[in-house]
N, C-alpha and C. Protein backbone atom coordinates (compact mmCIF):
# COMPACT_ATOMS: atom_id res chain seq x y z
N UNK A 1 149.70 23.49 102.32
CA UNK A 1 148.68 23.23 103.31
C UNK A 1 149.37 22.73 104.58
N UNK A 2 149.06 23.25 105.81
CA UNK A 2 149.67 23.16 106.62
C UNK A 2 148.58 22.85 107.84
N UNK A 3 148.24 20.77 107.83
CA UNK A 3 147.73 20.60 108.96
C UNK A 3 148.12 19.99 110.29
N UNK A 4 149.29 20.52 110.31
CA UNK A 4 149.87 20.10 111.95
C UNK A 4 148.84 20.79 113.25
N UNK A 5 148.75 19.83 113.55
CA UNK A 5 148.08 20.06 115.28
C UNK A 5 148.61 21.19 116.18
N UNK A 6 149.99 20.86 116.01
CA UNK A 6 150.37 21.91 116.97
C UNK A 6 151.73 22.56 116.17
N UNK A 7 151.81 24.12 116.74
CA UNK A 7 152.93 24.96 115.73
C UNK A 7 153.54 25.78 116.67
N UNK A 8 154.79 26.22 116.69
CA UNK A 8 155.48 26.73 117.49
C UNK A 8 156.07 28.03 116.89
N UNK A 9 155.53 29.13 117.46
CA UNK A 9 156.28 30.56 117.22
C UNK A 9 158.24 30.58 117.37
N UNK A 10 158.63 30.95 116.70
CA UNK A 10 160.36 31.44 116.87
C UNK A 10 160.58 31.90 118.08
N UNK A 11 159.74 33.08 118.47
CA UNK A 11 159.66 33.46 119.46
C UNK A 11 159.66 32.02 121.09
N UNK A 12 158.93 31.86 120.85
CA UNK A 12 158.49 30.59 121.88
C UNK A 12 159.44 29.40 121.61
N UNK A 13 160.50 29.20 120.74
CA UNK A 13 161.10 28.04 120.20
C UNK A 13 162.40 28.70 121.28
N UNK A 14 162.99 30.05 121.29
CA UNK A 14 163.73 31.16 121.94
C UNK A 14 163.29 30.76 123.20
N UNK A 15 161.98 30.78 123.77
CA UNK A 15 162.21 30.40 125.61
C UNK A 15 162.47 29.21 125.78
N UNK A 16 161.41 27.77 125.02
CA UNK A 16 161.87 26.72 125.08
C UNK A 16 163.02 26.14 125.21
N UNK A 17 164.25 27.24 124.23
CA UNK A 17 165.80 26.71 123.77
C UNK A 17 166.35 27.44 125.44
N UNK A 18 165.91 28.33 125.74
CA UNK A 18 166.54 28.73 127.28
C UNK A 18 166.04 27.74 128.55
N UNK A 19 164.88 27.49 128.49
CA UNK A 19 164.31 26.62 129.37
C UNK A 19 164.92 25.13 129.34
N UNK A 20 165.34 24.16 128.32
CA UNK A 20 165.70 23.35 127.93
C UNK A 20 167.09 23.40 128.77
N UNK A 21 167.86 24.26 128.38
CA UNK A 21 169.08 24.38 129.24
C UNK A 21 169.43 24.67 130.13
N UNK A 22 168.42 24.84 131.23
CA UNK A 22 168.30 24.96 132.67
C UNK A 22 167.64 23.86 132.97
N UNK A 23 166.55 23.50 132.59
CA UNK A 23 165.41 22.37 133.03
C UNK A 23 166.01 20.77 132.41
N UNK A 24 166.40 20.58 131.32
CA UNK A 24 166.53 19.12 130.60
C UNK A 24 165.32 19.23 130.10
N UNK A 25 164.68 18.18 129.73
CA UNK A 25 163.73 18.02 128.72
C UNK A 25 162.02 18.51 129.24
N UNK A 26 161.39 18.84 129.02
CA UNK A 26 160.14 19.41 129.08
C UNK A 26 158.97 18.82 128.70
N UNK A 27 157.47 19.11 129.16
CA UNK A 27 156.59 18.66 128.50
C UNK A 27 155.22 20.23 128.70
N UNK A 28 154.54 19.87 127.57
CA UNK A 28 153.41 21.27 127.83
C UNK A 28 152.27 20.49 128.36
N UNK A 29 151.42 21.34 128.98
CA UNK A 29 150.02 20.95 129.47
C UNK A 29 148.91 22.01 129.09
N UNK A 30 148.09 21.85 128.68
CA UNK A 30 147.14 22.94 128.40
C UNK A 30 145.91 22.27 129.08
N UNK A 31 145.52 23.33 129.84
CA UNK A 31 144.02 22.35 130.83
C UNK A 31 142.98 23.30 130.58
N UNK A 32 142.01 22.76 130.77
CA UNK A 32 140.80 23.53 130.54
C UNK A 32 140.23 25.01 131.36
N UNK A 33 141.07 24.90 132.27
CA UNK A 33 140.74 26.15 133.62
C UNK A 33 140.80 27.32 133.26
N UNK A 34 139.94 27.85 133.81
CA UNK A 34 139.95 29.70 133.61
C UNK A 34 141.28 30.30 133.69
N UNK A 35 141.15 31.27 133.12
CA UNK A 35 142.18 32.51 133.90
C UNK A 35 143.70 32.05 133.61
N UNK A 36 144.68 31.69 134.41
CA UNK A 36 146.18 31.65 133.64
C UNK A 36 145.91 29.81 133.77
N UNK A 37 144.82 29.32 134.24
CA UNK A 37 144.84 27.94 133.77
C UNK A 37 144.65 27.64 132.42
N UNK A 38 144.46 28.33 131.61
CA UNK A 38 144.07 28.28 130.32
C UNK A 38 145.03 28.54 129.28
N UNK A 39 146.10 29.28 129.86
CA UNK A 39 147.34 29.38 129.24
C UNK A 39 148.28 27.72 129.09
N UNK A 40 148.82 27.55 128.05
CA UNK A 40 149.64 26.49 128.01
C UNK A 40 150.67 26.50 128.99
N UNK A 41 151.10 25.49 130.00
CA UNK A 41 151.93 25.30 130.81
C UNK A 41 153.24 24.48 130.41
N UNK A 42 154.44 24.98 131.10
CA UNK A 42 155.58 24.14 131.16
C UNK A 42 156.15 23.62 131.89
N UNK A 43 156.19 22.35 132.25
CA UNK A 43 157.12 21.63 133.13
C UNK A 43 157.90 20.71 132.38
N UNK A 44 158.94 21.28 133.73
CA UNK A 44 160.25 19.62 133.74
C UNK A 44 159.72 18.09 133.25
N UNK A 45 160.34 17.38 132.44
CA UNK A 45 159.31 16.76 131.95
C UNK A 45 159.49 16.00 133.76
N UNK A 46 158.67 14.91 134.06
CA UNK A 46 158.26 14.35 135.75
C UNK A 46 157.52 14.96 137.18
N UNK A 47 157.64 16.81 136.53
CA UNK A 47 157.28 17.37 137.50
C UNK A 47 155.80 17.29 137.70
N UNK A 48 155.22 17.24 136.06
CA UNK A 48 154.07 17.29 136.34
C UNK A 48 153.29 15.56 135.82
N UNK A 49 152.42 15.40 136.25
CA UNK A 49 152.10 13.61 136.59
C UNK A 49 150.47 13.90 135.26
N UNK A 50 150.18 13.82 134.29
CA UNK A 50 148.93 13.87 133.54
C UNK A 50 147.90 12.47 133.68
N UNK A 51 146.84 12.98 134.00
CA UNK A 51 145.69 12.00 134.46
C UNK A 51 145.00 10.79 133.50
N UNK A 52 143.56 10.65 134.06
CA UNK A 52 142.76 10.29 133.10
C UNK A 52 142.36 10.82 132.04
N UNK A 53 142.36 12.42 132.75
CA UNK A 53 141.30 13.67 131.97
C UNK A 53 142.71 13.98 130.53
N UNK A 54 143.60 13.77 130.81
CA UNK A 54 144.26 14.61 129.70
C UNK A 54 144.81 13.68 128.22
N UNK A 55 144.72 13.78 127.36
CA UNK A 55 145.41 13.53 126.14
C UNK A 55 146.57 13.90 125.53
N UNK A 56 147.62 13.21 124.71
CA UNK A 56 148.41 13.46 124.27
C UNK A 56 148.14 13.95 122.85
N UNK A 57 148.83 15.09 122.45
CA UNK A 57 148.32 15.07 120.91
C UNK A 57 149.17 15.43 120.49
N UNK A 58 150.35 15.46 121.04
CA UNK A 58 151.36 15.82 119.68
C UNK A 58 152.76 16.02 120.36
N UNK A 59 154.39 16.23 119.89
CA UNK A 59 155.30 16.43 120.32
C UNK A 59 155.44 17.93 119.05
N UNK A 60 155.92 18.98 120.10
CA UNK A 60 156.28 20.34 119.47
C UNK A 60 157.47 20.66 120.12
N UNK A 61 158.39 20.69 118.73
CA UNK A 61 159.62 21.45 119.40
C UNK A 61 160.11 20.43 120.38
N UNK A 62 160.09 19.12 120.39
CA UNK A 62 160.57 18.46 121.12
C UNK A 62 159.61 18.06 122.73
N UNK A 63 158.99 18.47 123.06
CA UNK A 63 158.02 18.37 123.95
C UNK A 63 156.75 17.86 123.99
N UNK A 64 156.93 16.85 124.64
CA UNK A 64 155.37 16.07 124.52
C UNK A 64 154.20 17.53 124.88
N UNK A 65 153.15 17.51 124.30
CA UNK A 65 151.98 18.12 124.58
C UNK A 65 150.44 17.57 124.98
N UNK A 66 149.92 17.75 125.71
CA UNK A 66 148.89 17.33 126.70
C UNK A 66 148.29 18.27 126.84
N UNK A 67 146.76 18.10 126.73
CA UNK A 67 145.55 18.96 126.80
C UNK A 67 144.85 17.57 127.64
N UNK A 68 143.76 18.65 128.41
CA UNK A 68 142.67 17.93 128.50
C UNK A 68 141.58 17.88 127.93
N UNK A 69 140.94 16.40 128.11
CA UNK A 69 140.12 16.07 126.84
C UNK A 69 139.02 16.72 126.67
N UNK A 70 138.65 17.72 127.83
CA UNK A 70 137.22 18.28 127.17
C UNK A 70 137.40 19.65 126.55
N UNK A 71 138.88 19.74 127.32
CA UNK A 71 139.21 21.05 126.46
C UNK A 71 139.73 20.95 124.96
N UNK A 72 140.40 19.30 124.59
CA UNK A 72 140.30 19.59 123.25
C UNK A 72 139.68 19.08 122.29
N UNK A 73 138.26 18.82 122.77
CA UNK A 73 137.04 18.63 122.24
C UNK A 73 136.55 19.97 121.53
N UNK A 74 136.79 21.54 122.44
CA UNK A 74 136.73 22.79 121.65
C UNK A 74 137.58 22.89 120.43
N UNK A 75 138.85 22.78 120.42
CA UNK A 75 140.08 22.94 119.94
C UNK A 75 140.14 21.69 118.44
N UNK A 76 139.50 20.94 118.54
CA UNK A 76 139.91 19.75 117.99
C UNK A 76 139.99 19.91 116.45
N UNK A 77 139.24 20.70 115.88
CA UNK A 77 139.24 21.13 114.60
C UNK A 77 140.24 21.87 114.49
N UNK A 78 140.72 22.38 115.15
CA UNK A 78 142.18 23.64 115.24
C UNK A 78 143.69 23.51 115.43
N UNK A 79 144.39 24.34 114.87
CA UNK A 79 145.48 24.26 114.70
C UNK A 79 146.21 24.93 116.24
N UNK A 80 146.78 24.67 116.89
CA UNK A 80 146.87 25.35 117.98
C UNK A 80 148.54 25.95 117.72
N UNK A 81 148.41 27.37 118.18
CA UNK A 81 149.77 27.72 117.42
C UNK A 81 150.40 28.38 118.93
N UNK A 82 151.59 27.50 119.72
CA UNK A 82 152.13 27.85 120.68
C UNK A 82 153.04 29.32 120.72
N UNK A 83 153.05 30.51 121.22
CA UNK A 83 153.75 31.60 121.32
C UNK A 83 154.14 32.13 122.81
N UNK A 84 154.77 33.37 122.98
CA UNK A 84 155.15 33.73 123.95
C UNK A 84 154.61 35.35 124.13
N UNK A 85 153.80 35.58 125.28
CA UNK A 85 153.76 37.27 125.43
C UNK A 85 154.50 37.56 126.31
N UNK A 86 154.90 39.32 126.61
CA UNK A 86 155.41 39.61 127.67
C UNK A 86 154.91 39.57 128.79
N UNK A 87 155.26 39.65 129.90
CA UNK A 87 154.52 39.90 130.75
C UNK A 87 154.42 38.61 132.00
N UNK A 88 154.48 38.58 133.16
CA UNK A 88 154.19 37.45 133.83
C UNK A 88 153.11 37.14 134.08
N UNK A 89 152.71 35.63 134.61
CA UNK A 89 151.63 35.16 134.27
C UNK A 89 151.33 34.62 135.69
N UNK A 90 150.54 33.98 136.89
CA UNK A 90 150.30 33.84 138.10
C UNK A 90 150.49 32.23 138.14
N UNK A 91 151.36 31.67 137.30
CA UNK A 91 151.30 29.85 137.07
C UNK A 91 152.69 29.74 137.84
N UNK A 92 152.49 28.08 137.75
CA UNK A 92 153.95 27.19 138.24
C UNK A 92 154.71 26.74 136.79
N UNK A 93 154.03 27.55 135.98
CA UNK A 93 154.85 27.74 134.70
C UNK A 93 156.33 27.93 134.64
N UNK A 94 157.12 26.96 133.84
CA UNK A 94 158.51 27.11 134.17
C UNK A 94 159.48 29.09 133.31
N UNK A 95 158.37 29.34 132.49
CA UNK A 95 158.86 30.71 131.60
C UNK A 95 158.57 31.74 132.69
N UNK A 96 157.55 31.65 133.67
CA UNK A 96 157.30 32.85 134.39
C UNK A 96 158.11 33.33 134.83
N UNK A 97 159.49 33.07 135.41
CA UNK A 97 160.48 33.93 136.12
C UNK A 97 161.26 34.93 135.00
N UNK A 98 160.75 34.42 133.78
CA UNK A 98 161.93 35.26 132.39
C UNK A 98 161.10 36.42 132.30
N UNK A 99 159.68 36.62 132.86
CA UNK A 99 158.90 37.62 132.35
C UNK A 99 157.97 37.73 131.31
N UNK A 100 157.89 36.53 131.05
CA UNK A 100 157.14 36.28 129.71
C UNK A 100 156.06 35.09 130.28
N UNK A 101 155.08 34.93 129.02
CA UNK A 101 154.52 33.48 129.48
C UNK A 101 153.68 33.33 127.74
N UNK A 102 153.48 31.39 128.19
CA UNK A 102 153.41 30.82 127.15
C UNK A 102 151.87 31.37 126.52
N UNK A 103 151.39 31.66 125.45
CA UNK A 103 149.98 31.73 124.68
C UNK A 103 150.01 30.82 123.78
N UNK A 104 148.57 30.04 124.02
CA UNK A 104 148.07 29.25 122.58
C UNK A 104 147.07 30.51 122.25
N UNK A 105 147.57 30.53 120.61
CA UNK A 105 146.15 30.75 119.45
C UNK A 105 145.65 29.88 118.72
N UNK A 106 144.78 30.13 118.12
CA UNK A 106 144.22 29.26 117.56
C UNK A 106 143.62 29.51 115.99
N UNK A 107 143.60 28.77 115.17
CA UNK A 107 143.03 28.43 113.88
C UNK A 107 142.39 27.12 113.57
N UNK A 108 141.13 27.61 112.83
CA UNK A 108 139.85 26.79 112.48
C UNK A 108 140.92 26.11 111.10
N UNK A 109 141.15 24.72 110.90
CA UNK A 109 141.02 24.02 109.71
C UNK A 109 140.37 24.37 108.70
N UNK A 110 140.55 24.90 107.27
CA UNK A 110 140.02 24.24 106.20
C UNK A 110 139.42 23.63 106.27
N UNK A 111 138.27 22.46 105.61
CA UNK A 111 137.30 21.99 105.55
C UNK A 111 138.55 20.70 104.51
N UNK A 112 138.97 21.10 103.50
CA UNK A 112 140.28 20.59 102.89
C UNK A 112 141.03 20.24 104.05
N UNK A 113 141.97 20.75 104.65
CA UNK A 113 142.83 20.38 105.92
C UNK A 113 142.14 19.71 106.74
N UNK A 114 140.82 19.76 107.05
CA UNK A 114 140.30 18.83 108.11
C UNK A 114 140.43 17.18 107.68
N UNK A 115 140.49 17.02 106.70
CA UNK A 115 139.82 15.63 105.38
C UNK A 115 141.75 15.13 105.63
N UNK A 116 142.44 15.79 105.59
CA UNK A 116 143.76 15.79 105.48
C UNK A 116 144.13 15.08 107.29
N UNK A 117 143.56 15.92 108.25
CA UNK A 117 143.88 15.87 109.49
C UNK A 117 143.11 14.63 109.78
N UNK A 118 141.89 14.40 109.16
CA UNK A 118 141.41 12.59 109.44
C UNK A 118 141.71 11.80 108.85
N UNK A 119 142.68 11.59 107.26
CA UNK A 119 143.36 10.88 107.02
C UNK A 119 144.59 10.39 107.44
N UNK A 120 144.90 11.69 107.33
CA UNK A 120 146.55 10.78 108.57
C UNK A 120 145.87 10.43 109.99
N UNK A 121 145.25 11.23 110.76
CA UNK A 121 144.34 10.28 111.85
C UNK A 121 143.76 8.63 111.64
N UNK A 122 143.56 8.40 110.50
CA UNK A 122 143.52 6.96 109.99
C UNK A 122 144.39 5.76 109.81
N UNK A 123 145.30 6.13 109.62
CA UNK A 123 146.18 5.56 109.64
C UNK A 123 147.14 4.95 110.48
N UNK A 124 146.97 3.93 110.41
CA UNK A 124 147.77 2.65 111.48
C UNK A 124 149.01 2.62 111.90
């Protein structure tokens, strides 16, 4: 059973490991906005400053991750599984110059995994 919050494609672990060694350390942002705002973002970790609106929910692959909170009010039952498509994307995304850009998918919890995901959520 596998209820981690957040999961990282090989593929996407491959730009991260290139990005890492140009940039230093990183952080993701996923915001609620239409269109390539909706795609998971990458910055240098300092470049980008996270608000009131956003939450931390997890470190993947070494990278703090940040959503905002009403966006992961949709998401919250879900497994969010970070990957990479081809193709460029219209962001200040740090992958866009490789030709690629970042995709979250997504998976609904088990009803089992959910019970799992609020127990360790319980815990002190």
């Amino acid at each position: 059973m596998d209820t981690r919050k957040l999961v990282i494609t090989d593929d996407a672990k491959a730009v991260v490991d290139e990005l890492k060694e140009k940039f230093g350390a990183l952080i993701f942002h996923q915001s609620g906005g239409c269109c390539d705002g909706s795609s998971p973002m990458c910055f240098q970790e300092g470049d980008f400053i996270t608000g009131k609106s956003d939450v931390k929910i997890g470190t993947i692959y070494g990278c703090d991750f940040f959503i905002a909170k009403d966006q992961y009010q949709y998401w919250k039952y879900s497994q969010l599984i970070i990957d990479v498509s081809e193709g460029r994307g219209a962001s200040f995304s740090l992958e866009i110059p490789l030709g690629v850009r970042f995709v979250v998918k997504s998976r609904l919890f088990t009803d089992e995994e959910w019970a799992a995901v609020e127990a360790e959520e319980a815990r002190p």
